[in-house]
PDB file of N, CA and C in Angstrom:
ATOM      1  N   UNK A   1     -33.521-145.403 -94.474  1.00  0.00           N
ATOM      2  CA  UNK A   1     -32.557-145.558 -93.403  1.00  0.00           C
ATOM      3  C   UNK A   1     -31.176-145.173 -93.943  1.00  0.00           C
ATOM      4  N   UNK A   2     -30.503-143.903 -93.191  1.00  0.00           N
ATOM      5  CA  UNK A   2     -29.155-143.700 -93.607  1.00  0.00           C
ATOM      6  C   UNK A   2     -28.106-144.444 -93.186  1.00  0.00           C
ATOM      7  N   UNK A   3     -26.862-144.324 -93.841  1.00  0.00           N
ATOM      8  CA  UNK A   3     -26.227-145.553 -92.894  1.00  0.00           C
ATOM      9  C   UNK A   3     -25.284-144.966 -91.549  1.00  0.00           C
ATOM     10  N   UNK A   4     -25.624-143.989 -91.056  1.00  0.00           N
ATOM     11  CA  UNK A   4     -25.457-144.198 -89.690  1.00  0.00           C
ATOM     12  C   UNK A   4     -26.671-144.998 -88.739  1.00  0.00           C
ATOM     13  N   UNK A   5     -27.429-145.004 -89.778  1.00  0.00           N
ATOM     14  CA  UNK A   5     -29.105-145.301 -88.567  1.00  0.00           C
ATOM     15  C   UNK A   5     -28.264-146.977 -88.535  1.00  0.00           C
ATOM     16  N   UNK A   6     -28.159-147.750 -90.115  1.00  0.00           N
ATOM     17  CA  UNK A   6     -27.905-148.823 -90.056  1.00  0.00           C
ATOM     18  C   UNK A   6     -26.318-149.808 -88.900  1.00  0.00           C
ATOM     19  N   UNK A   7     -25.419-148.488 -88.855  1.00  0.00           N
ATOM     20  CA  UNK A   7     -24.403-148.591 -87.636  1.00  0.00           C
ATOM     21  C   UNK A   7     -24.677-148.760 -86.498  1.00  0.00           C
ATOM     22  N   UNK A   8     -26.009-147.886 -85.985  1.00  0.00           N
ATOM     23  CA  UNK A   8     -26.771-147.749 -85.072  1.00  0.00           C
ATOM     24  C   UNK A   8     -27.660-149.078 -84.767  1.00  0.00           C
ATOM     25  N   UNK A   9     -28.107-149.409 -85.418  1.00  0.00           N
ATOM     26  CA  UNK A   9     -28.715-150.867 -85.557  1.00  0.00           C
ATOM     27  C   UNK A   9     -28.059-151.854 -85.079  1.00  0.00           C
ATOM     28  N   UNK A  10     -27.204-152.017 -86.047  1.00  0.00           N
ATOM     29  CA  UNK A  10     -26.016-152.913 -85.879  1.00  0.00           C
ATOM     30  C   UNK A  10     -25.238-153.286 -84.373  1.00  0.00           C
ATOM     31  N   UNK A  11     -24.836-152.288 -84.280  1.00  0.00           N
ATOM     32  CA  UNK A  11     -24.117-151.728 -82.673  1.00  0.00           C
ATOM     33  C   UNK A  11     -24.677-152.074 -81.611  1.00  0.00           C
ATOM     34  N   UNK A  12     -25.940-151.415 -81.670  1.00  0.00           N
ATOM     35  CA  UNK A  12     -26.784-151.194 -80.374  1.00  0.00           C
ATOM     36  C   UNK A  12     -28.262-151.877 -79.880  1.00  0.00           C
ATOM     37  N   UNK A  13     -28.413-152.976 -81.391  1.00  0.00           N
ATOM     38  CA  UNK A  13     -29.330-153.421 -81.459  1.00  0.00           C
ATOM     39  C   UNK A  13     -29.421-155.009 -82.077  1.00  0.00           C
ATOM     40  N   UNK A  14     -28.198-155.533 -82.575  1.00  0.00           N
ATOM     41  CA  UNK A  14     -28.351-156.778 -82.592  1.00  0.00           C
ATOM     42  C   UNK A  14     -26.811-157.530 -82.299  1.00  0.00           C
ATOM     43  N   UNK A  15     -25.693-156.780 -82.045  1.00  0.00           N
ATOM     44  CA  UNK A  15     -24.757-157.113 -81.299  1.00  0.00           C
ATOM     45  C   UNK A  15     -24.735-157.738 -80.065  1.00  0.00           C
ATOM     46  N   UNK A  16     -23.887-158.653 -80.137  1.00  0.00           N
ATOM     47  CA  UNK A  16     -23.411-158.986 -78.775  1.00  0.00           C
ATOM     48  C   UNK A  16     -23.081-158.508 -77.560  1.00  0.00           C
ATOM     49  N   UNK A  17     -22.545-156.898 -77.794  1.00  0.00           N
ATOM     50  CA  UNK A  17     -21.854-156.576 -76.987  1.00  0.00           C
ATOM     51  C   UNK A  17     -22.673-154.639 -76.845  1.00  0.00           C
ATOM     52  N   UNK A  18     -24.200-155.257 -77.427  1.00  0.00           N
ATOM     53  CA  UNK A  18     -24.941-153.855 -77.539  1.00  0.00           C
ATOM     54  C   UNK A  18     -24.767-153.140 -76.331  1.00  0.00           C
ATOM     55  N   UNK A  19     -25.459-153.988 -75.116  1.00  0.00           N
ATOM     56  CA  UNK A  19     -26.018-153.517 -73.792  1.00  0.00           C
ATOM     57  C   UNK A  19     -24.735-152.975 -73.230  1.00  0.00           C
ATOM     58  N   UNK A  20     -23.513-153.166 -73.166  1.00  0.00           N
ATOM     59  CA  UNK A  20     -22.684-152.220 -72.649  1.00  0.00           C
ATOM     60  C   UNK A  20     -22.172-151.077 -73.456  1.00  0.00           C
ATOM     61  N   UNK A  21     -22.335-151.535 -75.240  1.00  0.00           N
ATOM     62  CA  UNK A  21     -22.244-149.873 -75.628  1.00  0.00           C
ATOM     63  C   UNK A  21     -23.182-148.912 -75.370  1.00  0.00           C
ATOM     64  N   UNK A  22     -24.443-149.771 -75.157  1.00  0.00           N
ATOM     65  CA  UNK A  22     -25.465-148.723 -74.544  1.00  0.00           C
ATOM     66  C   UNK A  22     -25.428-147.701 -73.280  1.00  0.00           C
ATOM     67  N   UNK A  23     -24.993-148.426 -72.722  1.00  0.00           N
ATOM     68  CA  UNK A  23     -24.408-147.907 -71.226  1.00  0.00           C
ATOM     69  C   UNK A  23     -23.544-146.990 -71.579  1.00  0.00           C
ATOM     70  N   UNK A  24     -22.324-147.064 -71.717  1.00  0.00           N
ATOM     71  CA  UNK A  24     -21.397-146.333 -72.175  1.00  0.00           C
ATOM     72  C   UNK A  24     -21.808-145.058 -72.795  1.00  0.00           C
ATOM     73  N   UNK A  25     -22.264-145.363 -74.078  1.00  0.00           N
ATOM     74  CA  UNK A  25     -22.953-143.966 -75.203  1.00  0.00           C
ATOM     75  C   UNK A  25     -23.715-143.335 -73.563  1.00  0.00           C
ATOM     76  N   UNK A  26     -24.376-143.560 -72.976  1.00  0.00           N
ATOM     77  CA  UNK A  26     -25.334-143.014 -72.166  1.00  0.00           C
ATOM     78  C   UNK A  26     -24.559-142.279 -71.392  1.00  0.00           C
ATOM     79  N   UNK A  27     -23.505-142.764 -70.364  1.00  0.00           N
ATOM     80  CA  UNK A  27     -22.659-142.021 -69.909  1.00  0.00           C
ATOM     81  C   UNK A  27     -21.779-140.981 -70.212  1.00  0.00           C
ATOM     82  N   UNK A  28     -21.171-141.337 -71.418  1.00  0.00           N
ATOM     83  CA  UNK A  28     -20.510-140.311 -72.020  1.00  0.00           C
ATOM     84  C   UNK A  28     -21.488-138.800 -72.126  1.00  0.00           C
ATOM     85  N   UNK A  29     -22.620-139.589 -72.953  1.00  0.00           N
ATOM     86  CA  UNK A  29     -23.642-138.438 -72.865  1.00  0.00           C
ATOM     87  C   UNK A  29     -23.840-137.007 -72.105  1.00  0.00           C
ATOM     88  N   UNK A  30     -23.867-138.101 -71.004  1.00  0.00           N
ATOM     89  CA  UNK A  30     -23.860-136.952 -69.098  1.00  0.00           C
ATOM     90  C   UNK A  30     -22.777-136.587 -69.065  1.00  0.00           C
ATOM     91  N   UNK A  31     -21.675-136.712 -69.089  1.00  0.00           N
ATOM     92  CA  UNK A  31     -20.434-136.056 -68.699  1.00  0.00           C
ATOM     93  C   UNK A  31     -19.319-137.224 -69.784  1.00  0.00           C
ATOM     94  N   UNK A  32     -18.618-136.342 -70.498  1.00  0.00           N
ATOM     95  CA  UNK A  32     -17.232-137.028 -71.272  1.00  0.00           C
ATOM     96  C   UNK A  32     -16.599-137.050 -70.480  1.00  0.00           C
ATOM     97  N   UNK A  33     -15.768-138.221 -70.390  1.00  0.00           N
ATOM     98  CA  UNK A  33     -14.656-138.836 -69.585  1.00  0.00           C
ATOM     99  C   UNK A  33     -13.598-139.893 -70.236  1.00  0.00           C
ATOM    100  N   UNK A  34     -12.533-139.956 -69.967  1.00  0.00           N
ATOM    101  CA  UNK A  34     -11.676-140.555 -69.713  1.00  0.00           C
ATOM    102  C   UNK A  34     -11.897-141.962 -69.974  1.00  0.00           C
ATOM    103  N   UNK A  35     -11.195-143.332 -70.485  1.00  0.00           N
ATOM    104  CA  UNK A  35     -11.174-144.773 -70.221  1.00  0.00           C
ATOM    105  C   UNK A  35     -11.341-145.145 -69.422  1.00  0.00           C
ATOM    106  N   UNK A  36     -10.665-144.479 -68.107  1.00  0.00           N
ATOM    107  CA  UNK A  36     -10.548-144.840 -66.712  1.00  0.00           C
ATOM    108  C   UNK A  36     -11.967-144.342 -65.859  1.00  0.00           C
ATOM    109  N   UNK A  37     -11.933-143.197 -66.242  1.00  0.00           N
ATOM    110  CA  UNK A  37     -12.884-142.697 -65.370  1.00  0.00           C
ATOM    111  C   UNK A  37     -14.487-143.647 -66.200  1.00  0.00           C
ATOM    112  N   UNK A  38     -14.391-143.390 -67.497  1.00  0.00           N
ATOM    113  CA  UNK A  38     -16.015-144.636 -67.836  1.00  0.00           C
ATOM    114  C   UNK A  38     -15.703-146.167 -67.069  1.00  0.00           C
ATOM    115  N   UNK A  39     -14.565-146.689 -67.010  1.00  0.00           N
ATOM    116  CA  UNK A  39     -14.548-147.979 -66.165  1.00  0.00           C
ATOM    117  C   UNK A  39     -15.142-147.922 -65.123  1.00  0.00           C
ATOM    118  N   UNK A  40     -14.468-147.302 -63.986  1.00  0.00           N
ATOM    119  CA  UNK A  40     -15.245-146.531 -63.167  1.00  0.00           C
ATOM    120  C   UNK A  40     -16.322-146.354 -62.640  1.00  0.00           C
ATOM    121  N   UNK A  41     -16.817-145.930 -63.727  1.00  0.00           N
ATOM    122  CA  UNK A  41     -18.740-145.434 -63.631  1.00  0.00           C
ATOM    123  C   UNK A  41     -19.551-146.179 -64.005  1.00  0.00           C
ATOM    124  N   UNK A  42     -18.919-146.983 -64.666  1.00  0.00           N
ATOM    125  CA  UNK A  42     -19.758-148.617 -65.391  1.00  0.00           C
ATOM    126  C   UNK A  42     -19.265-149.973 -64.304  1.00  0.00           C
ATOM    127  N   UNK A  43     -18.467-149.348 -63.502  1.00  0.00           N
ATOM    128  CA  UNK A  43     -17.603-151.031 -63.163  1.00  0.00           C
ATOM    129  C   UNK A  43     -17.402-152.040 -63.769  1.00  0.00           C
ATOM    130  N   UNK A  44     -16.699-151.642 -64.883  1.00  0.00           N
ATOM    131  CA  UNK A  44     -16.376-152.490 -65.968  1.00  0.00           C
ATOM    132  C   UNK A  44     -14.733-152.378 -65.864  1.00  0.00           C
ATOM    133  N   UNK A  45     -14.304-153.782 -66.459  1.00  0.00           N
ATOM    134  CA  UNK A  45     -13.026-153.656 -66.938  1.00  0.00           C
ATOM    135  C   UNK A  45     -12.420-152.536 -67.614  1.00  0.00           C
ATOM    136  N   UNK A  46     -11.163-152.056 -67.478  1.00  0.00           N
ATOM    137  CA  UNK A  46     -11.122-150.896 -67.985  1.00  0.00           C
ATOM    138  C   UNK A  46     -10.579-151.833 -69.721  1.00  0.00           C
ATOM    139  N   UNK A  47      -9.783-152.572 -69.742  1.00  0.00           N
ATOM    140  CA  UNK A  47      -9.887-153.234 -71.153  1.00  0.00           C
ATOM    141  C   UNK A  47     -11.157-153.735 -71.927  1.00  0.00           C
ATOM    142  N   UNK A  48     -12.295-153.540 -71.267  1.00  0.00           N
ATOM    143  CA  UNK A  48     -13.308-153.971 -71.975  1.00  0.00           C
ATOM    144  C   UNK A  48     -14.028-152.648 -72.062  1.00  0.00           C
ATOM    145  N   UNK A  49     -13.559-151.909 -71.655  1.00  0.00           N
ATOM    146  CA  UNK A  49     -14.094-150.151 -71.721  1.00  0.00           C
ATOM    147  C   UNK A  49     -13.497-150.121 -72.855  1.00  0.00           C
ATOM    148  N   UNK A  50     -11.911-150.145 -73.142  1.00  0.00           N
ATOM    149  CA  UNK A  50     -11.151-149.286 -74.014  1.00  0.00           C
ATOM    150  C   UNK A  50     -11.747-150.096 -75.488  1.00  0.00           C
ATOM    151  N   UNK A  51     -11.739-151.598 -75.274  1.00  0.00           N
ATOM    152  CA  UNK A  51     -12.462-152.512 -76.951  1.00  0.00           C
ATOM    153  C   UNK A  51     -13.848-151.604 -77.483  1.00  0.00           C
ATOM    154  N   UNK A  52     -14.756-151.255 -76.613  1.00  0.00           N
ATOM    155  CA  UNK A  52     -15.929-150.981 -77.011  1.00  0.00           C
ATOM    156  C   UNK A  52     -15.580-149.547 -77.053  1.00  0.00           C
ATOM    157  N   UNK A  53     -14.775-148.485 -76.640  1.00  0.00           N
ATOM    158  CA  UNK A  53     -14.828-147.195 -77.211  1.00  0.00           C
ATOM    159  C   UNK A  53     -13.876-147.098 -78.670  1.00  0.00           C
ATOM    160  N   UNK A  54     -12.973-148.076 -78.997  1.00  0.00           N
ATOM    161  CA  UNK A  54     -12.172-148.166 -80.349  1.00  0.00           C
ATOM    162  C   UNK A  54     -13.565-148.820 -81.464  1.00  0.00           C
ATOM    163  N   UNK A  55     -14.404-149.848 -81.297  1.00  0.00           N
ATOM    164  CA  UNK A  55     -15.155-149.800 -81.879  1.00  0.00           C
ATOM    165  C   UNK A  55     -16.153-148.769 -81.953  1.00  0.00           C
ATOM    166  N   UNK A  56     -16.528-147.864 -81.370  1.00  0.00           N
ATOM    167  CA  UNK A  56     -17.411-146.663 -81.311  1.00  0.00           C
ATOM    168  C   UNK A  56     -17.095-145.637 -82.287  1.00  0.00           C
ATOM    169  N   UNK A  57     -15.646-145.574 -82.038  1.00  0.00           N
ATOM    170  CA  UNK A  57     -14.834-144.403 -82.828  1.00  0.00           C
ATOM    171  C   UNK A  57     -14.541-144.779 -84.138  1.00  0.00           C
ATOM    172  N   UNK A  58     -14.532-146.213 -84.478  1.00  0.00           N
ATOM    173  CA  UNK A  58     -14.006-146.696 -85.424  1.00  0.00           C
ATOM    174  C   UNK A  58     -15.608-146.604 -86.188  1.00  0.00           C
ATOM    175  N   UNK A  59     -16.444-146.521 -85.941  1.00  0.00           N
ATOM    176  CA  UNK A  59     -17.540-146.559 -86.469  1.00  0.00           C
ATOM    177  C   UNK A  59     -18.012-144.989 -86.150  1.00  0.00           C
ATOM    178  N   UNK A  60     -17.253-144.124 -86.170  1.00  0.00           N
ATOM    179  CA  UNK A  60     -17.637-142.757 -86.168  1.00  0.00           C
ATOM    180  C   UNK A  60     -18.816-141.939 -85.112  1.00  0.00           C
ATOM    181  N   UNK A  61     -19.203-142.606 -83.849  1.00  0.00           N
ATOM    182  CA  UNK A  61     -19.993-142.517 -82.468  1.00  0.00           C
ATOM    183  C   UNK A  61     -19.269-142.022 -81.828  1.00  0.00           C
ATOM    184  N   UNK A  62     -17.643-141.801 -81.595  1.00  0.00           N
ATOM    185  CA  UNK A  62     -17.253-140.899 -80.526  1.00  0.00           C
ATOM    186  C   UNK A  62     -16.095-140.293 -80.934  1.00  0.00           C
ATOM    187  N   UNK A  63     -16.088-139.276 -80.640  1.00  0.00           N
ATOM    188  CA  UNK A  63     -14.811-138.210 -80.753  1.00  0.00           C
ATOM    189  C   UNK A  63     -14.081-137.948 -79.536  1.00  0.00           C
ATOM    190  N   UNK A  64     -12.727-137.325 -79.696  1.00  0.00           N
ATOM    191  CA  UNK A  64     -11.479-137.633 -78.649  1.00  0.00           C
ATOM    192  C   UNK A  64     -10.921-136.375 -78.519  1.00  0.00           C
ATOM    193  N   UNK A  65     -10.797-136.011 -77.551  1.00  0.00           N
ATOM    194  CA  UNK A  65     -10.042-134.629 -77.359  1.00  0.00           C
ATOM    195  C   UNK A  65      -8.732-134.556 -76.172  1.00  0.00           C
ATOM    196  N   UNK A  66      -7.693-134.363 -76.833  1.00  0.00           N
ATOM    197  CA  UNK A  66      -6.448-134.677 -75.595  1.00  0.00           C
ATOM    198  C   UNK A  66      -5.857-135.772 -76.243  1.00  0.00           C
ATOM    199  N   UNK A  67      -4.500-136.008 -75.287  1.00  0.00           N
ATOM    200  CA  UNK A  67      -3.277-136.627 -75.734  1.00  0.00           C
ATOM    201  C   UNK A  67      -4.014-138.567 -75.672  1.00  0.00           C
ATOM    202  N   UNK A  68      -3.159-139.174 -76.143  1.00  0.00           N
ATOM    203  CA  UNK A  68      -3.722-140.884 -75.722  1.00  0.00           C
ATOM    204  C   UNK A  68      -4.264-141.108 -74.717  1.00  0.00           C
ATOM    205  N   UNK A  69      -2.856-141.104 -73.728  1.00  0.00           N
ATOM    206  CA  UNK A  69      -3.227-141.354 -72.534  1.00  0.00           C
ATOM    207  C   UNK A  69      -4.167-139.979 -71.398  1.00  0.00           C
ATOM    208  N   UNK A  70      -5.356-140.747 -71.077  1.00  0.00           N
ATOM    209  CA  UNK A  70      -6.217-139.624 -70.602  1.00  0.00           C
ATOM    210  C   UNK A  70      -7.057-139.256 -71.958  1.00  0.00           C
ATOM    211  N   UNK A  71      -6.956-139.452 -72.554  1.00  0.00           N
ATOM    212  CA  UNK A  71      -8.273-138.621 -73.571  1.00  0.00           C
ATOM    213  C   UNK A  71      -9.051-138.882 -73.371  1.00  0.00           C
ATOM    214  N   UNK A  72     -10.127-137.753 -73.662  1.00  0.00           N
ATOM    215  CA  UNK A  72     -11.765-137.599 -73.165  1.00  0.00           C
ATOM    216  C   UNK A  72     -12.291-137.970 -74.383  1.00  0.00           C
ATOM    217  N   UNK A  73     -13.348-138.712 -74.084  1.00  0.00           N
ATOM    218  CA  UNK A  73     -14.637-139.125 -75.517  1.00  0.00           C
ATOM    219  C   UNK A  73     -15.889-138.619 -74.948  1.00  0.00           C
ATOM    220  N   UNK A  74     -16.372-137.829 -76.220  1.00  0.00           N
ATOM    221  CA  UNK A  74     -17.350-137.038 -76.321  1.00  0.00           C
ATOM    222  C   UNK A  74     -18.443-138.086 -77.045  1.00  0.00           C
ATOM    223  N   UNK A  75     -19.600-138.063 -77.220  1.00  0.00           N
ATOM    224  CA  UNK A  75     -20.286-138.078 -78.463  1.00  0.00           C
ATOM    225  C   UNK A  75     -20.152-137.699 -79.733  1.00  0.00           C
ATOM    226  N   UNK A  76     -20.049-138.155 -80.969  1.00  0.00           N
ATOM    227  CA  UNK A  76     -19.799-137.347 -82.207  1.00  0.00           C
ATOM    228  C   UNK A  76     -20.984-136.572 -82.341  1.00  0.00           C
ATOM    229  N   UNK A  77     -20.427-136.041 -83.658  1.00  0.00           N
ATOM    230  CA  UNK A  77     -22.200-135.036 -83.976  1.00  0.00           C
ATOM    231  C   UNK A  77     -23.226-135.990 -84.753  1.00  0.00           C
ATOM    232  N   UNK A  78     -22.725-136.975 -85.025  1.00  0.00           N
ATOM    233  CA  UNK A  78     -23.155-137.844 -86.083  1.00  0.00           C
ATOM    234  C   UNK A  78     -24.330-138.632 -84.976  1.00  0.00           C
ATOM    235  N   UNK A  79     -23.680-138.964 -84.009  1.00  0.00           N
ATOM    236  CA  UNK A  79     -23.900-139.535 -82.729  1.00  0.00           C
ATOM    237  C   UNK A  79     -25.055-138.636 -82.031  1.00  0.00           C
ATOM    238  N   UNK A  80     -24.605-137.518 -82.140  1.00  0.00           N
ATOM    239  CA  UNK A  80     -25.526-136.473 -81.128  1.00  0.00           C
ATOM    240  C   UNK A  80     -27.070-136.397 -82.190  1.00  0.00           C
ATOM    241  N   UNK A  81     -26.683-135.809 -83.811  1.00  0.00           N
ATOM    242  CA  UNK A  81     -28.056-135.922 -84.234  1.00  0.00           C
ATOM    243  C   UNK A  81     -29.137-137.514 -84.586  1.00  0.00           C
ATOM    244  N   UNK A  82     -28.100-138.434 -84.166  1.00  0.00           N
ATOM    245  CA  UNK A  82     -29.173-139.650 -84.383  1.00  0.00           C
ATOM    246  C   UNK A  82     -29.806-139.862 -83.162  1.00  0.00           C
ATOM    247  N   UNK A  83     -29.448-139.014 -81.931  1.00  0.00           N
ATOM    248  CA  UNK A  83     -29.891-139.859 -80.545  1.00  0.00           C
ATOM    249  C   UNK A  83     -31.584-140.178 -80.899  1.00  0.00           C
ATOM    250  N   UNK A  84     -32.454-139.592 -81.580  1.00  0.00           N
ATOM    251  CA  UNK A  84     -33.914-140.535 -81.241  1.00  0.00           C
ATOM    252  C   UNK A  84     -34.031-141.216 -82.008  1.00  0.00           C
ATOM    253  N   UNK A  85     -32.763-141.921 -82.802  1.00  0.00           N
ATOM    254  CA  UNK A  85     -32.743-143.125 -83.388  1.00  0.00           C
ATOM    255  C   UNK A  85     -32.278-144.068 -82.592  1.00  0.00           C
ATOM    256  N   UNK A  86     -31.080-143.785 -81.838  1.00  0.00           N
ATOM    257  CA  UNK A  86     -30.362-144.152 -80.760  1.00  0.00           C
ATOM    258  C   UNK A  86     -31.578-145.154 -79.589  1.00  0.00           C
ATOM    259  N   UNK A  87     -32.015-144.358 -79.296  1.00  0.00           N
ATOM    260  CA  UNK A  87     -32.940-144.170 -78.331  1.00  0.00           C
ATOM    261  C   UNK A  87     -34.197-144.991 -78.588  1.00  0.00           C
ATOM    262  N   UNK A  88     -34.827-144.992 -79.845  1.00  0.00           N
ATOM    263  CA  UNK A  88     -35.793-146.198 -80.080  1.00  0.00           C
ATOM    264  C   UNK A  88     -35.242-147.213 -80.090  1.00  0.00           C
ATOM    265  N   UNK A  89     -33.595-147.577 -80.813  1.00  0.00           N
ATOM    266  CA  UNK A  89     -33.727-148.777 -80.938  1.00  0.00           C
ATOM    267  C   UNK A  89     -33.430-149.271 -79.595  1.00  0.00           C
ATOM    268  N   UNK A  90     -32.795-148.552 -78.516  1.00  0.00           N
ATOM    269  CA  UNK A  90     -32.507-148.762 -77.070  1.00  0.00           C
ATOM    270  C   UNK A  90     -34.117-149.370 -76.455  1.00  0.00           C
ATOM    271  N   UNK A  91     -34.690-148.550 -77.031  1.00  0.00           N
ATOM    272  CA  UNK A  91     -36.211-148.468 -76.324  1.00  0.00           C
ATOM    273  C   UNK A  91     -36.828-150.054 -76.760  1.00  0.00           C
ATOM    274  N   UNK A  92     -36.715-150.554 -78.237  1.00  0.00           N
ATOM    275  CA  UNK A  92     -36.775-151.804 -78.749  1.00  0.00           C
ATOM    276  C   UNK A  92     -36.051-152.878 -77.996  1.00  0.00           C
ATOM    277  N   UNK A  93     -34.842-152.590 -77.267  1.00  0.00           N
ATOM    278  CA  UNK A  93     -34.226-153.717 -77.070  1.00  0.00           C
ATOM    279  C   UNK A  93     -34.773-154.171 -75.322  1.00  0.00           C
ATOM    280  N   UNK A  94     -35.331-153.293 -75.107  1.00  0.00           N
ATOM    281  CA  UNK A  94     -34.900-153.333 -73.500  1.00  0.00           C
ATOM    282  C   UNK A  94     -36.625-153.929 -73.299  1.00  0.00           C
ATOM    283  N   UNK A  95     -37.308-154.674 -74.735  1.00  0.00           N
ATOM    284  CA  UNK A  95     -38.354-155.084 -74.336  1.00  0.00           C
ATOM    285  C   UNK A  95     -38.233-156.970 -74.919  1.00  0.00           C
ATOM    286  N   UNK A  96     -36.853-157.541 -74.872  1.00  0.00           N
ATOM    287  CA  UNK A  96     -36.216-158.432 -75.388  1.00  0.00           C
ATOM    288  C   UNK A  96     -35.613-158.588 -75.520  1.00  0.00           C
ATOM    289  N   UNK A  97     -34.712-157.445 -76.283  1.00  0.00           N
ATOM    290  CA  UNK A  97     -33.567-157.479 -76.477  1.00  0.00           C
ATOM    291  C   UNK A  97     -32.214-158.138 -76.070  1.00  0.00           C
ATOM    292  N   UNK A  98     -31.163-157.851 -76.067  1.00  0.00           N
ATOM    293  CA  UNK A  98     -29.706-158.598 -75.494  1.00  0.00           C
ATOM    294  C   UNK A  98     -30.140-157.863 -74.336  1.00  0.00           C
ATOM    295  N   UNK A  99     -29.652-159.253 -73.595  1.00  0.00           N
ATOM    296  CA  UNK A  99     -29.685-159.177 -72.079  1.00  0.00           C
ATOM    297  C   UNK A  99     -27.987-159.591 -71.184  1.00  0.00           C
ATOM    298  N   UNK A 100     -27.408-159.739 -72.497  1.00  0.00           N
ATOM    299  CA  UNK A 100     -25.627-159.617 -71.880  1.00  0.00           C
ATOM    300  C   UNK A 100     -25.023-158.367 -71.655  1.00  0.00           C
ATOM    301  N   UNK A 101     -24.747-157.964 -70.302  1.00  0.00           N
ATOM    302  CA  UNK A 101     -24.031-156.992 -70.132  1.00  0.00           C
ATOM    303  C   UNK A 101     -23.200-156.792 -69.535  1.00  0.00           C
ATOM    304  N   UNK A 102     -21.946-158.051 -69.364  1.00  0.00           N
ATOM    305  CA  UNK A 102     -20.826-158.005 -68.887  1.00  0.00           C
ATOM    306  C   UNK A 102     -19.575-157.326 -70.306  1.00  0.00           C
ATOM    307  N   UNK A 103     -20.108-158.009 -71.459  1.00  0.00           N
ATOM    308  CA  UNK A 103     -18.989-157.323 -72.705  1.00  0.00           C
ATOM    309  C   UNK A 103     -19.460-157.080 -73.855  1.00  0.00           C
TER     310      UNK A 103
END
């Protein structure tokens, strides 16, 4: 296990606050957007959007293109080649897993 797999773990699989980075990573996926615009599409707080994309980035899962305000988050590449790591452990959780998905 490399240690993005183990970030990946961590994050998306025994966190508190997995099930909405899950969401999120997923969306971004389909179309990069904006803070505002992922609030939006999640109906989420947009301050509880912006906590979970600074931890994403801060853990090297999303990249930013454009000024602060308004910047778009992409997927990293780091991000893009783990997705069927991504993706099992998604696949693991959603048979038990965290079932909080307000934050």
């Amino acid at each position: 296990m490399d240690s993005v797999e183990r970030i990946l773990w961590w994050l998306f699989g025994s966190s508190a606050g997995a099930s909405t980075r899950i969401r999120l990573v997923k969306v971004i996926r389909e179309q990069p957007r904006n803070a505002l615009q992922l609030a939006e599409a999640l109906g989420l707080d947009y301050t509880t959007v912006r906590h979970h994309l600074r931890v994403l980035e801060k853990n090297g899962l999303v990249a930013t293109a454009g000024d602060r305000y308004g910047q778009v988050y992409f997927l990293s590449s780091s991000m893009e080649s783990h997705w069927d790591v991504f993706e099992r452990i998604v696949g693991q959780g959603s048979s038990g897993g965290d079932a909080r998905a307000s934050k």
